[in-house]
C-alpha atoms as a PDB file:
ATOM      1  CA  UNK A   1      90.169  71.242 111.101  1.00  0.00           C
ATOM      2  CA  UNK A   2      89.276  70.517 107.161  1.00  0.00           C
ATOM      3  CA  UNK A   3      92.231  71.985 105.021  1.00  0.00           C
ATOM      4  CA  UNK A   4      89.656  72.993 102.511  1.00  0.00           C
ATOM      5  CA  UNK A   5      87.805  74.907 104.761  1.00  0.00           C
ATOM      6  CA  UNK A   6      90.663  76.792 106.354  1.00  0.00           C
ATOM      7  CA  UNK A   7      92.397  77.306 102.672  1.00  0.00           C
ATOM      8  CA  UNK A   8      88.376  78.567 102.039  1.00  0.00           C
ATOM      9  CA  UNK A   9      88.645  80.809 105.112  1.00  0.00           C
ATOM     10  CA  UNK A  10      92.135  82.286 104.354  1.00  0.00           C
ATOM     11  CA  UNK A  11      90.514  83.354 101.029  1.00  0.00           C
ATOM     12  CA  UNK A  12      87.542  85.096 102.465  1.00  0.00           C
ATOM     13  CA  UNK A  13      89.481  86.726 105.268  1.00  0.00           C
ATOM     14  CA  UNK A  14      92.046  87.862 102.310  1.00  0.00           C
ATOM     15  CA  UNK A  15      89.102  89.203 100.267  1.00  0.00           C
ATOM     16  CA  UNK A  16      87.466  90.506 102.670  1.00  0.00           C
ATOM     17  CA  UNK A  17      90.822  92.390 103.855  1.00  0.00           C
ATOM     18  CA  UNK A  18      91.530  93.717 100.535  1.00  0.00           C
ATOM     19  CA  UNK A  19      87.636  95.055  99.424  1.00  0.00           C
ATOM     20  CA  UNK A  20      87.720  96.770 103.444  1.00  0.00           C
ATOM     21  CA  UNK A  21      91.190  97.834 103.255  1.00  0.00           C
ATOM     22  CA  UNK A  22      92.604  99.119  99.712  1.00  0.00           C
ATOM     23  CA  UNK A  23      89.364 102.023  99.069  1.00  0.00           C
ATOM     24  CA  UNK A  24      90.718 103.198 102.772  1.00  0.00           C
ATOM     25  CA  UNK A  25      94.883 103.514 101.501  1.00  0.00           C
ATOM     26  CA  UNK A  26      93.720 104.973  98.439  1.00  0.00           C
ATOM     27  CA  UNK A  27      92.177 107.476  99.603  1.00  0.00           C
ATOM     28  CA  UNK A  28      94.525 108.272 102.460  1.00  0.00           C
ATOM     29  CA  UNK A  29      96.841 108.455  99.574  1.00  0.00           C
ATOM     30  CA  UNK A  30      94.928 110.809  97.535  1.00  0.00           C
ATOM     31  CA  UNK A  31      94.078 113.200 100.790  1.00  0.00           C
ATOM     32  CA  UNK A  32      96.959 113.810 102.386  1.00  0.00           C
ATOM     33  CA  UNK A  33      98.495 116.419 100.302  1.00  0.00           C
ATOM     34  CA  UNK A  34      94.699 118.340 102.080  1.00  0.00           C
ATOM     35  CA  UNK A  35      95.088 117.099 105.116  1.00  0.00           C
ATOM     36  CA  UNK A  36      98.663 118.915 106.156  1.00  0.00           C
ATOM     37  CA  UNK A  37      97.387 122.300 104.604  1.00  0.00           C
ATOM     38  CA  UNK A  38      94.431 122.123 106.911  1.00  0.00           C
ATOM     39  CA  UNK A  39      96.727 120.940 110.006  1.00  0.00           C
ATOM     40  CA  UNK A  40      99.034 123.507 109.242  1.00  0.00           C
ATOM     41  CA  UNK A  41      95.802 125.581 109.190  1.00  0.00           C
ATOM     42  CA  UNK A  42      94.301 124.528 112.563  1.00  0.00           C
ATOM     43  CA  UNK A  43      97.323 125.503 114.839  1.00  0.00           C
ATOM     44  CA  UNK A  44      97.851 128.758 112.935  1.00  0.00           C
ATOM     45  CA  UNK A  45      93.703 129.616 113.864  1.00  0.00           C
ATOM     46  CA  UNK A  46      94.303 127.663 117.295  1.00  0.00           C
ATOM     47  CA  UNK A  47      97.336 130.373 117.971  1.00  0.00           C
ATOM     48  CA  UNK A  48      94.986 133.137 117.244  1.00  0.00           C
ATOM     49  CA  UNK A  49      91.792 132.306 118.167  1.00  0.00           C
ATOM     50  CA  UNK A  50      92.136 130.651 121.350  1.00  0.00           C
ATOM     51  CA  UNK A  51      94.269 130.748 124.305  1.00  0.00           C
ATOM     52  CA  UNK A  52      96.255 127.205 123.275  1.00  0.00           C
ATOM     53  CA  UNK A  53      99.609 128.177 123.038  1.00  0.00           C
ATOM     54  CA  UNK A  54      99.578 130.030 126.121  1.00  0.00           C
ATOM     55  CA  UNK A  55     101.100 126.643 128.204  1.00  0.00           C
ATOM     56  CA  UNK A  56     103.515 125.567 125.198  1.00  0.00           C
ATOM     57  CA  UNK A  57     105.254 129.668 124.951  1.00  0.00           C
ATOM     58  CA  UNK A  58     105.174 129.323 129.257  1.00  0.00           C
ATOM     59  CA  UNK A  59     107.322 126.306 128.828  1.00  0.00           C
ATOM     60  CA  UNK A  60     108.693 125.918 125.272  1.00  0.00           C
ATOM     61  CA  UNK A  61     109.562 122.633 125.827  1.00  0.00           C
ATOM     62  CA  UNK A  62     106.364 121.799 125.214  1.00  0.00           C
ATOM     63  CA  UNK A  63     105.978 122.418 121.548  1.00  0.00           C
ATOM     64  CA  UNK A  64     107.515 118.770 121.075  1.00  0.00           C
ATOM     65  CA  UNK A  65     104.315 117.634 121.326  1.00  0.00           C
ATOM     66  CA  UNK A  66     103.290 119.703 118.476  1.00  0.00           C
ATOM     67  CA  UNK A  67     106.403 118.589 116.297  1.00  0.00           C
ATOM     68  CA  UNK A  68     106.334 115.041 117.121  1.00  0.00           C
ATOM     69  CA  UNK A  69     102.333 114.897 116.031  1.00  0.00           C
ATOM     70  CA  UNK A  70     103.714 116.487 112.773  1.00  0.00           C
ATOM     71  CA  UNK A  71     106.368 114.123 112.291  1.00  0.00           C
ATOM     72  CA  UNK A  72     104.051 111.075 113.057  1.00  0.00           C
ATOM     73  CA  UNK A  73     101.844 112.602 110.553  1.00  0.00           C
ATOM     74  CA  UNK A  74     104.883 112.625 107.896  1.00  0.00           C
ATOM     75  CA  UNK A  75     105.473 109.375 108.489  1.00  0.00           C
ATOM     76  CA  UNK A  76     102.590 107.775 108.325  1.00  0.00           C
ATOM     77  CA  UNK A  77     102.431 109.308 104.928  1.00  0.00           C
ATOM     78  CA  UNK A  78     106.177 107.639 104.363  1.00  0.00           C
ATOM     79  CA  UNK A  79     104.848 104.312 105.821  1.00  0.00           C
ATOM     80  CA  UNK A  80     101.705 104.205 103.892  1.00  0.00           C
ATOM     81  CA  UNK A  81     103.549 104.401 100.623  1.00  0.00           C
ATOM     82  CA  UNK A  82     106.175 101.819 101.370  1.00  0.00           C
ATOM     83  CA  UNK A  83     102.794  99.732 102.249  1.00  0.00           C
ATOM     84  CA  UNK A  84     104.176  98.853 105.567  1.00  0.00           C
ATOM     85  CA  UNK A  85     100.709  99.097 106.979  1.00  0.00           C
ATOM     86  CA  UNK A  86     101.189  98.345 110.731  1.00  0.00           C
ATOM     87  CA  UNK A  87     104.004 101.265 110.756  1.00  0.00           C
ATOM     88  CA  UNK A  88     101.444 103.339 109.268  1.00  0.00           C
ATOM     89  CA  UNK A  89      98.878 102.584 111.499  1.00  0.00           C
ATOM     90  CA  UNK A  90     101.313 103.213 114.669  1.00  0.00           C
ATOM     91  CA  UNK A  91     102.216 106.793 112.981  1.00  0.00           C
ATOM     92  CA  UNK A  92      98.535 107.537 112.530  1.00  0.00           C
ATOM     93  CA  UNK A  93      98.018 106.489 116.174  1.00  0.00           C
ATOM     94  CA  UNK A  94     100.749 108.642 117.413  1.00  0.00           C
ATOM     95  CA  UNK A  95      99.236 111.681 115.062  1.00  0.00           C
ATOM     96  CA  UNK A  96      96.292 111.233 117.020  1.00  0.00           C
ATOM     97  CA  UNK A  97      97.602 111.238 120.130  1.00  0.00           C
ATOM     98  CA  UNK A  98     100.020 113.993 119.665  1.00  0.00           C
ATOM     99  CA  UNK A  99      96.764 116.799 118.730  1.00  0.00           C
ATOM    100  CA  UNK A 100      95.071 115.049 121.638  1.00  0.00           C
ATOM    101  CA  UNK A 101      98.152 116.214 123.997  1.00  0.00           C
ATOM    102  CA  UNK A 102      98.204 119.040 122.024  1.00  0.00           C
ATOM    103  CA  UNK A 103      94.699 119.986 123.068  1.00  0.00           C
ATOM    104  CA  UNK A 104      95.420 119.121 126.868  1.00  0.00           C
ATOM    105  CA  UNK A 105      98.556 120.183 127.749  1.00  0.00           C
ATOM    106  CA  UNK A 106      97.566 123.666 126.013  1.00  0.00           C
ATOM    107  CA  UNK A 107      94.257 123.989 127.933  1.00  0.00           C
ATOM    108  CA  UNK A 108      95.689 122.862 131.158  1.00  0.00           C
ATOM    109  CA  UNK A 109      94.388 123.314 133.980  1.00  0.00           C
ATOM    110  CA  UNK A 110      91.088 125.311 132.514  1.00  0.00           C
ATOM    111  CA  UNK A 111      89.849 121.724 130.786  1.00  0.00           C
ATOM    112  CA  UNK A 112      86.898 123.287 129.810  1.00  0.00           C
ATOM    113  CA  UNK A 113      87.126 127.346 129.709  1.00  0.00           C
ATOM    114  CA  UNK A 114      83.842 129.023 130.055  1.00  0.00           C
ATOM    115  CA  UNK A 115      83.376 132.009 127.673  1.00  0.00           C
ATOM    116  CA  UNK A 116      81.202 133.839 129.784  1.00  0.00           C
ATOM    117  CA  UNK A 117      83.432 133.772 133.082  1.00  0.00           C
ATOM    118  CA  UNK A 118      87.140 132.511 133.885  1.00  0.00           C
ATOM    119  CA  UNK A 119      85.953 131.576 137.370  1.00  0.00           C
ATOM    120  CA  UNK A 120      83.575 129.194 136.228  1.00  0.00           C
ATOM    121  CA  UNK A 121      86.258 127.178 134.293  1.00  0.00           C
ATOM    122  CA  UNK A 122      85.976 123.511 134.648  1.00  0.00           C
ATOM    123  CA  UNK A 123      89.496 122.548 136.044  1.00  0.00           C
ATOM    124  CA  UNK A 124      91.348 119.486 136.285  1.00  0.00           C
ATOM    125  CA  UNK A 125      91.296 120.484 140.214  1.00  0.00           C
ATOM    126  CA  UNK A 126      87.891 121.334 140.569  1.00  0.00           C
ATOM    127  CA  UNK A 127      86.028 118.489 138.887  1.00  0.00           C
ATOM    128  CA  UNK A 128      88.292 115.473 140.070  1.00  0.00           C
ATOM    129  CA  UNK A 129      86.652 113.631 143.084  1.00  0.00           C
ATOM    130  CA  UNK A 130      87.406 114.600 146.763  1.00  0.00           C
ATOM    131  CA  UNK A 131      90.643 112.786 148.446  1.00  0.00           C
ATOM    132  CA  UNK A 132      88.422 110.102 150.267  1.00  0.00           C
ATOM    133  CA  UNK A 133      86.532 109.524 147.138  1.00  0.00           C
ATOM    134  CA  UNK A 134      89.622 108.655 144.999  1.00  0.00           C
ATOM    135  CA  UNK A 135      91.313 106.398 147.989  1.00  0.00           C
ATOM    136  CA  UNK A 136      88.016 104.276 148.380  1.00  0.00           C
ATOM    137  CA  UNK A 137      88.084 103.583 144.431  1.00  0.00           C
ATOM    138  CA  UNK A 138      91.646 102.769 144.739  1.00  0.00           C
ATOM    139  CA  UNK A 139      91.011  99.811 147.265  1.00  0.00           C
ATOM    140  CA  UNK A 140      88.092  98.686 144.979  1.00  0.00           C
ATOM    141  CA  UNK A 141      90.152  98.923 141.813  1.00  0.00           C
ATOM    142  CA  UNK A 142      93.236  97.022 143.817  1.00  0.00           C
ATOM    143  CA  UNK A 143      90.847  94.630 145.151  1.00  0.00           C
ATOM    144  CA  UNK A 144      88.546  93.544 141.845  1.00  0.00           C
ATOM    145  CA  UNK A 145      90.845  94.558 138.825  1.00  0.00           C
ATOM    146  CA  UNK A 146      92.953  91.167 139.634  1.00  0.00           C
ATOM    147  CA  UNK A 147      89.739  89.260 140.466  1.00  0.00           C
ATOM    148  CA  UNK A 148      88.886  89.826 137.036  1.00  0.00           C
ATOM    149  CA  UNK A 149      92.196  89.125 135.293  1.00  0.00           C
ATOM    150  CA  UNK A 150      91.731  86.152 137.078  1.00  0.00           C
ATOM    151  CA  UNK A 151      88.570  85.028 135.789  1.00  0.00           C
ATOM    152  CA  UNK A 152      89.367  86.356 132.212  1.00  0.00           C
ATOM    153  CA  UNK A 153      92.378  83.776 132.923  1.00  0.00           C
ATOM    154  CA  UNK A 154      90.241  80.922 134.237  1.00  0.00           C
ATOM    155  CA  UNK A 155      87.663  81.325 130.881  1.00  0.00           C
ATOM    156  CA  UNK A 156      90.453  81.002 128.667  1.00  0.00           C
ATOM    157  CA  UNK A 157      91.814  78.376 129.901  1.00  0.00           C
ATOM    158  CA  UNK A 158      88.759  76.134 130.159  1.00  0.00           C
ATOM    159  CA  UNK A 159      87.445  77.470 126.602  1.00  0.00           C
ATOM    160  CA  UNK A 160      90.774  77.105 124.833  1.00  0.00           C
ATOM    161  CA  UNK A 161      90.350  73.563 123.598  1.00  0.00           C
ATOM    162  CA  UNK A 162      88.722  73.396 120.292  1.00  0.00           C
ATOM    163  CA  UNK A 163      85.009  71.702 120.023  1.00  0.00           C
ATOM    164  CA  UNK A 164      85.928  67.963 118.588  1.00  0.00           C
ATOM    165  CA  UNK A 165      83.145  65.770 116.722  1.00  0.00           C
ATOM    166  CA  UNK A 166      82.954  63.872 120.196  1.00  0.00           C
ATOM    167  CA  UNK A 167      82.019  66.379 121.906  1.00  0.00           C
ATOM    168  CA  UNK A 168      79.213  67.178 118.983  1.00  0.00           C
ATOM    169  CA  UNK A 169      78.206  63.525 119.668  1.00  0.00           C
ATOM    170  CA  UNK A 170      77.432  63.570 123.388  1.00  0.00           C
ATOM    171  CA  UNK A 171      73.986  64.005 124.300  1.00  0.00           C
ATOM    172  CA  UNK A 172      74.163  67.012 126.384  1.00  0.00           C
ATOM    173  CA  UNK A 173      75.492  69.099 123.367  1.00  0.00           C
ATOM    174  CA  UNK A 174      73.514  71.128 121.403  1.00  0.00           C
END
């Protein structure tokens, strides 16, 4: 490829990164002193208003969750300043993650708790498929999951050679 063009590219890409990126950091950094007040918040009204903790005070062990989302959160704060932005994405991820599990392990196995009547909960139990349902989709998933990393394979490797000017030249190009 031209030099010029990629040293043309490498600008764009870089200009483009830091007009996207930088507004986003800055104002991460100016909202995270409101975001932990309104985390802290959330699992304070989540203790009282709904039936959450239930699971983690059952089996205390699971509160990790809740400290390790809280930690992630702390550090992506720590990571963000030190502008070590793939740490800081990985902490945000894990934040995420960690008030997803949060949400799950506490509700488990009432998913989706009806307010009207416990027995009409939607359960993990009672709105997975039957036993035959779940075996026949794991002999189609066994079966066609590696015929498609196979093709995915088989495209790369016959699309992984650049386009040359000869190949511009022949007559059946476009």
């Amino acid at each position: 490829m031209d030099p010029v063009f990629l040293s043309r590219l490498q600008f764009a890409a870089a200009t483009m990164f830091h007009f996207l990126f930088v507004p986003f950091v800055q104002i991460a950094a100016k909202t995270w002193m409101v975001l932990v007040p309104v985390a802290v918040a959330f699992l304070i009204a989540s203790f009282f208003a709904t039936s959450l903790y239930d699971n983690y005070i059952k089996s205390p062990a699971l509160f990790l969750v809740i400290v390790l989302a809280v930690a992630a959160l702390f550090l992506a704060r720590y990571f963000n300043a030190k502008k070590a932005w793939f740490k800081a994405w990985f902490a945000s991820a894990l934040t995420i993650m960690g008030c997803t599990f949060f949400g799950i392990f506490g509700l488990f196995p009432a998913l989706f708790p009806s307010s009207m009547n416990p027995a009409w909960n939607l359960t993990a139990f009672n709105a997975s498929s039957s036993p035959l349902t779940l075996k026949i989709m794991l002999v189609v998933v066994s079966i066609f999951i590696p015929i498609v990393i196979a093709y995915q394979s088989w495209s790369y490797h016959l699309f992984k050679d650049p386009v040359t000017d000869e190949d511009l030249d022949m007559d059946e190009a476009y």
